[in-house]
PDB file of N, CA and C in Angstrom:
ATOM      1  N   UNK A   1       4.959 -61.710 -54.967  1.00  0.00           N
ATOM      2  CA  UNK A   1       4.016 -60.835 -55.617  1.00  0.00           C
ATOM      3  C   UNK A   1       3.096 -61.670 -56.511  1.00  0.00           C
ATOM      4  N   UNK A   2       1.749 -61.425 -56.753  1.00  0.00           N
ATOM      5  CA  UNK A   2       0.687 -61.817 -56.990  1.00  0.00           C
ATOM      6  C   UNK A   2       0.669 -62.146 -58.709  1.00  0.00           C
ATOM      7  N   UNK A   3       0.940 -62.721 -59.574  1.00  0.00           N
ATOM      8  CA  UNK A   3       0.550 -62.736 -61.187  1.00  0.00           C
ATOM      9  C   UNK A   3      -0.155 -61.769 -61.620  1.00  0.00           C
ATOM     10  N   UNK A   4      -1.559 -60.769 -60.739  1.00  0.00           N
ATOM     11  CA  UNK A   4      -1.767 -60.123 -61.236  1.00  0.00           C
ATOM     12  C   UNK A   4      -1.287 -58.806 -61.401  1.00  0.00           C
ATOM     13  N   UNK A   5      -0.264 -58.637 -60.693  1.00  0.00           N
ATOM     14  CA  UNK A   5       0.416 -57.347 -59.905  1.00  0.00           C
ATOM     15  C   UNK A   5       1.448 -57.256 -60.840  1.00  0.00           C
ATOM     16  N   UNK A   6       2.092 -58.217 -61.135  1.00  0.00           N
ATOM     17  CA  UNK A   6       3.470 -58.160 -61.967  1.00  0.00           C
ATOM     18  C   UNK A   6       2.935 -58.605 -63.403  1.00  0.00           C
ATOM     19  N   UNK A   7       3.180 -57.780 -64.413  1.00  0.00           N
ATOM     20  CA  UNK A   7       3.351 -57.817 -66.125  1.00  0.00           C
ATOM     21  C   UNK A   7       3.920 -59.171 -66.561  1.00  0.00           C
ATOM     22  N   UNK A   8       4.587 -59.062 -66.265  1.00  0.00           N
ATOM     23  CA  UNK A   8       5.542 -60.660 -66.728  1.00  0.00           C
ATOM     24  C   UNK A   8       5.251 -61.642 -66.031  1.00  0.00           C
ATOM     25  N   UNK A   9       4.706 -61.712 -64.874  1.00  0.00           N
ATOM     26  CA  UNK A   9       3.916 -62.908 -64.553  1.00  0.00           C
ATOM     27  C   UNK A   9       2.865 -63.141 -65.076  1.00  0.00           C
ATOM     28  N   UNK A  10       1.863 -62.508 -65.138  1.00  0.00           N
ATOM     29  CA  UNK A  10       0.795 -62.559 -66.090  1.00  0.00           C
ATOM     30  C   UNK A  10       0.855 -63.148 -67.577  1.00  0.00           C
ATOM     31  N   UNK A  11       2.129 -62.287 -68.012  1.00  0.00           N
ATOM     32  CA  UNK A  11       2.419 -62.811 -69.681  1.00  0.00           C
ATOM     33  C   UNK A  11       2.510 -64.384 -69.841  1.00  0.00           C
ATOM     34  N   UNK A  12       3.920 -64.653 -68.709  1.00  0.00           N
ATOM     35  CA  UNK A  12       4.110 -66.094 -68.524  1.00  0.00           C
ATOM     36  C   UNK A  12       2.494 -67.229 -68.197  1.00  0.00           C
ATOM     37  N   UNK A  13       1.917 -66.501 -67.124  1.00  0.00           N
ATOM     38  CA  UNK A  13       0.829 -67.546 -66.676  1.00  0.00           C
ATOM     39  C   UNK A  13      -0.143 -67.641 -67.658  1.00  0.00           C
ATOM     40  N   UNK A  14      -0.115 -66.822 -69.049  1.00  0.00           N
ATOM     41  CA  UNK A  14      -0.967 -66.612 -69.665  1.00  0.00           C
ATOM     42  C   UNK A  14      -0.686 -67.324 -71.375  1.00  0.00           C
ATOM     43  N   UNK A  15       0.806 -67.467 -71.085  1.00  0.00           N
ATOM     44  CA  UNK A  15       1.603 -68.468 -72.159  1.00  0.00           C
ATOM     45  C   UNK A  15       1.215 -69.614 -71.447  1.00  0.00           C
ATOM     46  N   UNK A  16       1.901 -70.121 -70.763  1.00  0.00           N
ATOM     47  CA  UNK A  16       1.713 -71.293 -69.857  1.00  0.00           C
ATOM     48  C   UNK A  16       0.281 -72.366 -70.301  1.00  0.00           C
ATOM     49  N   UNK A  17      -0.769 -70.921 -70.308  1.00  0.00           N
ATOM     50  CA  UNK A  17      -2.272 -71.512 -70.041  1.00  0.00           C
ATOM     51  C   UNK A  17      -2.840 -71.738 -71.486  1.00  0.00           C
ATOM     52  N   UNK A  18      -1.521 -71.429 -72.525  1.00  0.00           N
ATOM     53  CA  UNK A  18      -1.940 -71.478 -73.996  1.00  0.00           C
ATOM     54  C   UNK A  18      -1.047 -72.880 -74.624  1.00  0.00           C
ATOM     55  N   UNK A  19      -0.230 -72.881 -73.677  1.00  0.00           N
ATOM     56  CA  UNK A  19       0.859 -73.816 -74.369  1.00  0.00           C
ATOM     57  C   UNK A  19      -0.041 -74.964 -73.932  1.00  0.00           C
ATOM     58  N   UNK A  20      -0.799 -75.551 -72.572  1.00  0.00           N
ATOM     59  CA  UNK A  20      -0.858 -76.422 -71.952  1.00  0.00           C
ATOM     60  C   UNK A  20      -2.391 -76.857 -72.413  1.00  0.00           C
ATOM     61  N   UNK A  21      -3.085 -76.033 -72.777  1.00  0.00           N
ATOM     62  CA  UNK A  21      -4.273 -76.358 -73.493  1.00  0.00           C
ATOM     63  C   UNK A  21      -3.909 -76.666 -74.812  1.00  0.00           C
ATOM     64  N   UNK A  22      -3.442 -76.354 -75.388  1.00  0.00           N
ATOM     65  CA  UNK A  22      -2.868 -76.688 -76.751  1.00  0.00           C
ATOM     66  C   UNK A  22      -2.817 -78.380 -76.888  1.00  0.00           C
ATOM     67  N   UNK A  23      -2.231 -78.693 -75.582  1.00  0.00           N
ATOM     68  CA  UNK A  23      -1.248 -80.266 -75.617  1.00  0.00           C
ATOM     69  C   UNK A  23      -2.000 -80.884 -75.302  1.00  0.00           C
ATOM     70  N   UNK A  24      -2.714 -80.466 -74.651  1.00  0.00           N
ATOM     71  CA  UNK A  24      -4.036 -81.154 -73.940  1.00  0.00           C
ATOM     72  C   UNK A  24      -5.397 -81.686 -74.767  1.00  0.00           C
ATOM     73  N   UNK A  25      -5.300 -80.753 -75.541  1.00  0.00           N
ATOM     74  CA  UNK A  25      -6.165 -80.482 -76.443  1.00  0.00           C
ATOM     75  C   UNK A  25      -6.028 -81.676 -77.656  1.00  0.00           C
ATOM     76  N   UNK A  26      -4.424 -81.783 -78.188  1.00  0.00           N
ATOM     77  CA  UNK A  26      -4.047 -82.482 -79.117  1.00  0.00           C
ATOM     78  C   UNK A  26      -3.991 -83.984 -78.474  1.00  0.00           C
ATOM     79  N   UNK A  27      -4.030 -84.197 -77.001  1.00  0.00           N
ATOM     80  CA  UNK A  27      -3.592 -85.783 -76.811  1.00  0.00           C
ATOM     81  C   UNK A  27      -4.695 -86.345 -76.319  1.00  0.00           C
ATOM     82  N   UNK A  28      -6.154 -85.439 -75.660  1.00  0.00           N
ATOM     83  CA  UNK A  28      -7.409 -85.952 -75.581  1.00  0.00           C
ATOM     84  C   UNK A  28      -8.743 -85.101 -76.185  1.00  0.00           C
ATOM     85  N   UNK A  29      -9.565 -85.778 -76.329  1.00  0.00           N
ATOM     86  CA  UNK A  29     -11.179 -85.285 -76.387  1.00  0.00           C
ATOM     87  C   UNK A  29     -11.288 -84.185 -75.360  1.00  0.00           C
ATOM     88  N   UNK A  30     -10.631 -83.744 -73.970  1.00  0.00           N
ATOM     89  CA  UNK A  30     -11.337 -83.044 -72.829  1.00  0.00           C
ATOM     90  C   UNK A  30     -11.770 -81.818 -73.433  1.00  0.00           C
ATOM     91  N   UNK A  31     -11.015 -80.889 -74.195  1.00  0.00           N
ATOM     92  CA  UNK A  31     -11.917 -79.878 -74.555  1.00  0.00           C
ATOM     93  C   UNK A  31     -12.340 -79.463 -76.012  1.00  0.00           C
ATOM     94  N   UNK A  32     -13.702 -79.119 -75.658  1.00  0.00           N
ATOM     95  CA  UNK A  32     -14.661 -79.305 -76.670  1.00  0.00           C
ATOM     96  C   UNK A  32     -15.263 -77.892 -77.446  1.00  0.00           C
ATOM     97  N   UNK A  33     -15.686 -78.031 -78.627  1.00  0.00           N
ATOM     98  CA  UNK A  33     -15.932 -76.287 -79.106  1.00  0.00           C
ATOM     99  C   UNK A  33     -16.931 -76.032 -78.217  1.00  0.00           C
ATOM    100  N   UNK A  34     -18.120 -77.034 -77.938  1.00  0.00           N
ATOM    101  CA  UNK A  34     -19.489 -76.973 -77.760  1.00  0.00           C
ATOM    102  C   UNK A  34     -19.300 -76.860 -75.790  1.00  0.00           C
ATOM    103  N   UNK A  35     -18.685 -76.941 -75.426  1.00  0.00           N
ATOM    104  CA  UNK A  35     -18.411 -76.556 -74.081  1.00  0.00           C
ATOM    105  C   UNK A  35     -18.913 -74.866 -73.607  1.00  0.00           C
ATOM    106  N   UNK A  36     -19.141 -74.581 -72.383  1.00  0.00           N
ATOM    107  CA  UNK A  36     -19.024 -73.690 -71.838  1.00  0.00           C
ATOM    108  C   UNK A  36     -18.406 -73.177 -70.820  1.00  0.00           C
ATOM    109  N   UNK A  37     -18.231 -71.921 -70.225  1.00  0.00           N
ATOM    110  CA  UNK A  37     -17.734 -72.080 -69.141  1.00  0.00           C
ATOM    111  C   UNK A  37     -16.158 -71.743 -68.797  1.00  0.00           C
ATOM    112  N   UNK A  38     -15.927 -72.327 -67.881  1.00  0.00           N
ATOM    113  CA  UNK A  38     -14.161 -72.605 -68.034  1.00  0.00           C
ATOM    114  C   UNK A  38     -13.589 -73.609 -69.190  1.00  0.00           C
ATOM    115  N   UNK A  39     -13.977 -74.262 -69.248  1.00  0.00           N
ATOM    116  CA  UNK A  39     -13.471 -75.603 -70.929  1.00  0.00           C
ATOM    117  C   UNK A  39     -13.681 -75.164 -71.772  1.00  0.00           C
ATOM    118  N   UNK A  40     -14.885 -73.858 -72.082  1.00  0.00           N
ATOM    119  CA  UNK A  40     -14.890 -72.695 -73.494  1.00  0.00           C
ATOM    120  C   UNK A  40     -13.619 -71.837 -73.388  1.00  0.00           C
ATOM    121  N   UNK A  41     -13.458 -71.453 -72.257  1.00  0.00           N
ATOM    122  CA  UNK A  41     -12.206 -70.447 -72.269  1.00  0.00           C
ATOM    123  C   UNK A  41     -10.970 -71.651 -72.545  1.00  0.00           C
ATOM    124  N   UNK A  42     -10.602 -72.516 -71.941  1.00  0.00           N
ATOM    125  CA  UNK A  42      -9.303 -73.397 -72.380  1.00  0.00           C
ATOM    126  C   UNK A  42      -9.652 -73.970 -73.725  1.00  0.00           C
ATOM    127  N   UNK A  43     -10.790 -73.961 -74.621  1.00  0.00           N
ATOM    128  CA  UNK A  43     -10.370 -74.750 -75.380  1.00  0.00           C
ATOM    129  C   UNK A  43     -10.129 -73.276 -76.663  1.00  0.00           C
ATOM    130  N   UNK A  44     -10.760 -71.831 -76.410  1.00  0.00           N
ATOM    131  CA  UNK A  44     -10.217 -70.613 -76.873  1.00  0.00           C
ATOM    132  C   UNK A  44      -8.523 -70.411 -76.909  1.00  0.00           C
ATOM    133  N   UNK A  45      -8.215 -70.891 -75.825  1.00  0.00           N
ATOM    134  CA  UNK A  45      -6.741 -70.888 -75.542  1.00  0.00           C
ATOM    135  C   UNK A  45      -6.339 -72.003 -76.293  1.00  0.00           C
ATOM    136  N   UNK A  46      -6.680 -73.159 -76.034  1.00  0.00           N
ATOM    137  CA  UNK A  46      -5.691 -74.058 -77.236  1.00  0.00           C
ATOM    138  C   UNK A  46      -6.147 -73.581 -78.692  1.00  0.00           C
ATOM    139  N   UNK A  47      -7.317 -73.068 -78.874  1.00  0.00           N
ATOM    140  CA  UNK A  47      -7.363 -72.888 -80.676  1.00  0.00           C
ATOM    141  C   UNK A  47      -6.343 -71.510 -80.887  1.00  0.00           C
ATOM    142  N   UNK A  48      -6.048 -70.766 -79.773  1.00  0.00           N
ATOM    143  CA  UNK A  48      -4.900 -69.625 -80.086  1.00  0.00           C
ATOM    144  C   UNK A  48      -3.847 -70.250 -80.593  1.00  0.00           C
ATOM    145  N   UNK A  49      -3.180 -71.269 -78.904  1.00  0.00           N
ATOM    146  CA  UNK A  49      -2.204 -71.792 -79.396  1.00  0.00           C
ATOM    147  C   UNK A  49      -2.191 -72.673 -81.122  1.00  0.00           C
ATOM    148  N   UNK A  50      -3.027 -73.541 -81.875  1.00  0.00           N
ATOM    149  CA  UNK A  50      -3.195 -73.932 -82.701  1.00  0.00           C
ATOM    150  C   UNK A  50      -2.956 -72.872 -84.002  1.00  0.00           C
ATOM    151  N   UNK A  51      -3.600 -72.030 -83.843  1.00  0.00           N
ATOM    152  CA  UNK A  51      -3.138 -71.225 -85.094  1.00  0.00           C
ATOM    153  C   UNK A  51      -2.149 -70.416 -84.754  1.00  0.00           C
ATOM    154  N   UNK A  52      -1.598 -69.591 -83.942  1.00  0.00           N
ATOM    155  CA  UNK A  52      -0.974 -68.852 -83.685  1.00  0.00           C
ATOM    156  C   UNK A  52       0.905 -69.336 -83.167  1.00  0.00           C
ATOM    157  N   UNK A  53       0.760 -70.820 -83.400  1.00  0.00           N
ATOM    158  CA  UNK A  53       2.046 -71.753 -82.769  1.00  0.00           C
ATOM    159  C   UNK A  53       3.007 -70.876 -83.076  1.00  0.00           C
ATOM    160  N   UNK A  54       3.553 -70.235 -84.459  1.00  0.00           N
ATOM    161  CA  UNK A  54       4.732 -69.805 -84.546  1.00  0.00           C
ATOM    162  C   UNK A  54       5.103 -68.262 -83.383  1.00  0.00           C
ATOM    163  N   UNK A  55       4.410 -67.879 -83.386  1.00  0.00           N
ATOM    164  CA  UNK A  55       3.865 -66.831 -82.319  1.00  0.00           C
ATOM    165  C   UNK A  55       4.194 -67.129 -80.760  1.00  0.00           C
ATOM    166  N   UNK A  56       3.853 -67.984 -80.823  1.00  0.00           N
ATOM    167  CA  UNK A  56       3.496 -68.361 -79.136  1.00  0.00           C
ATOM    168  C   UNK A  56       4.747 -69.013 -79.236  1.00  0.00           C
ATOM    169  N   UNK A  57       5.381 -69.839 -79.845  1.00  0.00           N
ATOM    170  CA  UNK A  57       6.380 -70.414 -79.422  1.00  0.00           C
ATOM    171  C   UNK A  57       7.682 -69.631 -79.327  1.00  0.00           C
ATOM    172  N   UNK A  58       7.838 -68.470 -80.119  1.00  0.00           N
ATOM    173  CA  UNK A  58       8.357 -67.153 -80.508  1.00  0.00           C
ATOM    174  C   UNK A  58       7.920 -66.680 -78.763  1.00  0.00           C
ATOM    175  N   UNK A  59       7.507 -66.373 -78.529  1.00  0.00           N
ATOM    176  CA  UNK A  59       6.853 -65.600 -76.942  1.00  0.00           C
ATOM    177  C   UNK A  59       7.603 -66.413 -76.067  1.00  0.00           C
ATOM    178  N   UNK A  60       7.425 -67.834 -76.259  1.00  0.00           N
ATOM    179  CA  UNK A  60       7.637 -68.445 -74.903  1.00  0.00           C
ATOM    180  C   UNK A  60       9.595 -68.797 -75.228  1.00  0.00           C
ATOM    181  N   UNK A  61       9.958 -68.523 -75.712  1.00  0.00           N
ATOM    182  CA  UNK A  61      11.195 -68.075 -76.367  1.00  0.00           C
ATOM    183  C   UNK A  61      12.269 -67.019 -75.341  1.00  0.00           C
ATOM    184  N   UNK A  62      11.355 -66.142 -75.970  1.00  0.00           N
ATOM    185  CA  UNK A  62      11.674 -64.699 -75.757  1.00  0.00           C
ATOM    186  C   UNK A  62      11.551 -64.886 -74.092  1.00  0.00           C
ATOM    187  N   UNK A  63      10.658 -65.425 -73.572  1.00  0.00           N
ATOM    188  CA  UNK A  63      10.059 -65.273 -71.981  1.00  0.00           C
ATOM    189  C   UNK A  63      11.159 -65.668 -71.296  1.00  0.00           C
ATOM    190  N   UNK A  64      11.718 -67.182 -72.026  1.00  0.00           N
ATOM    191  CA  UNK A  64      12.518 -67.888 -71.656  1.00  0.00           C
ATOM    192  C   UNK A  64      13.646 -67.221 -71.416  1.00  0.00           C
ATOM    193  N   UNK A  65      14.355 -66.484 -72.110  1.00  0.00           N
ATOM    194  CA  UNK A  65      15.792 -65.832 -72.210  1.00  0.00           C
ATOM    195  C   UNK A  65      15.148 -64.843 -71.124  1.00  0.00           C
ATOM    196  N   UNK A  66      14.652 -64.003 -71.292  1.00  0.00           N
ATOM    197  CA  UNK A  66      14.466 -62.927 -70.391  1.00  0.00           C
ATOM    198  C   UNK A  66      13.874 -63.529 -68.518  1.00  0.00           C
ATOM    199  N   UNK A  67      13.622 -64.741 -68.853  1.00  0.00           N
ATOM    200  CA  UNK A  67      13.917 -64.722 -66.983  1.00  0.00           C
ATOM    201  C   UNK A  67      15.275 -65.706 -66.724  1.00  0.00           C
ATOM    202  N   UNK A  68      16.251 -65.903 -67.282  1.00  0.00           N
ATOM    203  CA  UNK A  68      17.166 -66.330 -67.422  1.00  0.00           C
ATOM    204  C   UNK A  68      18.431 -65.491 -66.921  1.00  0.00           C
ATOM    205  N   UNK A  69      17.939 -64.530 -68.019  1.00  0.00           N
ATOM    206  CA  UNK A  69      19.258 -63.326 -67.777  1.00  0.00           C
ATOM    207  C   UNK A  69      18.420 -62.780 -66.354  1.00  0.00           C
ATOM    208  N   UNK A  70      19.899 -62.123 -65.829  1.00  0.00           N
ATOM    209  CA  UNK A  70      19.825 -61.638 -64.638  1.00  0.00           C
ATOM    210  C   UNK A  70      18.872 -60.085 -64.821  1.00  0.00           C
ATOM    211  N   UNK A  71      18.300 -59.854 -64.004  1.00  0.00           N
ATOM    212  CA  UNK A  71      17.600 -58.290 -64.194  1.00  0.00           C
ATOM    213  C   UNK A  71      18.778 -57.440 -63.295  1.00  0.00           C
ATOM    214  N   UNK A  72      19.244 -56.508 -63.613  1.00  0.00           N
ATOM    215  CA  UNK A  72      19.515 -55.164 -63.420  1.00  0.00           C
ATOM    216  C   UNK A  72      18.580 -54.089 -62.836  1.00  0.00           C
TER     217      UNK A  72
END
């Protein structure tokens, strides 16, 4: 099933795309405020991840345990 079809795939691909700009963000120059485009949207996503770390890491937490445990 498709990421966009399923809730929790989405959530995950959408952590994923916050955590990884974040890191990206912190270990090179690639994205820039003054960018547009797709590199405006990832570098929106790493300034989430940046302020919002306790949050997001809290999420990707929570994500974690819950595809872990078995679903019922």
């Amino acid at each position: 099933m498709s990421a966009l079809f399923n809730f929790q795939s989405l959530l995950l691909v959408i952590l994923l795309m916050i955590c990884t700009c974040t890191y990206v963000q912190s270990q090179t120059s690639l994205l820039d405020r003054n960018k547009t485009g797709v590199l405006g949207i990832f570098w929106k996503a790493a300034r989430i991840g940046e302020r919002l770390s306790p949050y997001v890491s809290l999420a990707c937490i929570c994500m974690g345990i819950s595809l872990l445990l078995p679903a019922k």
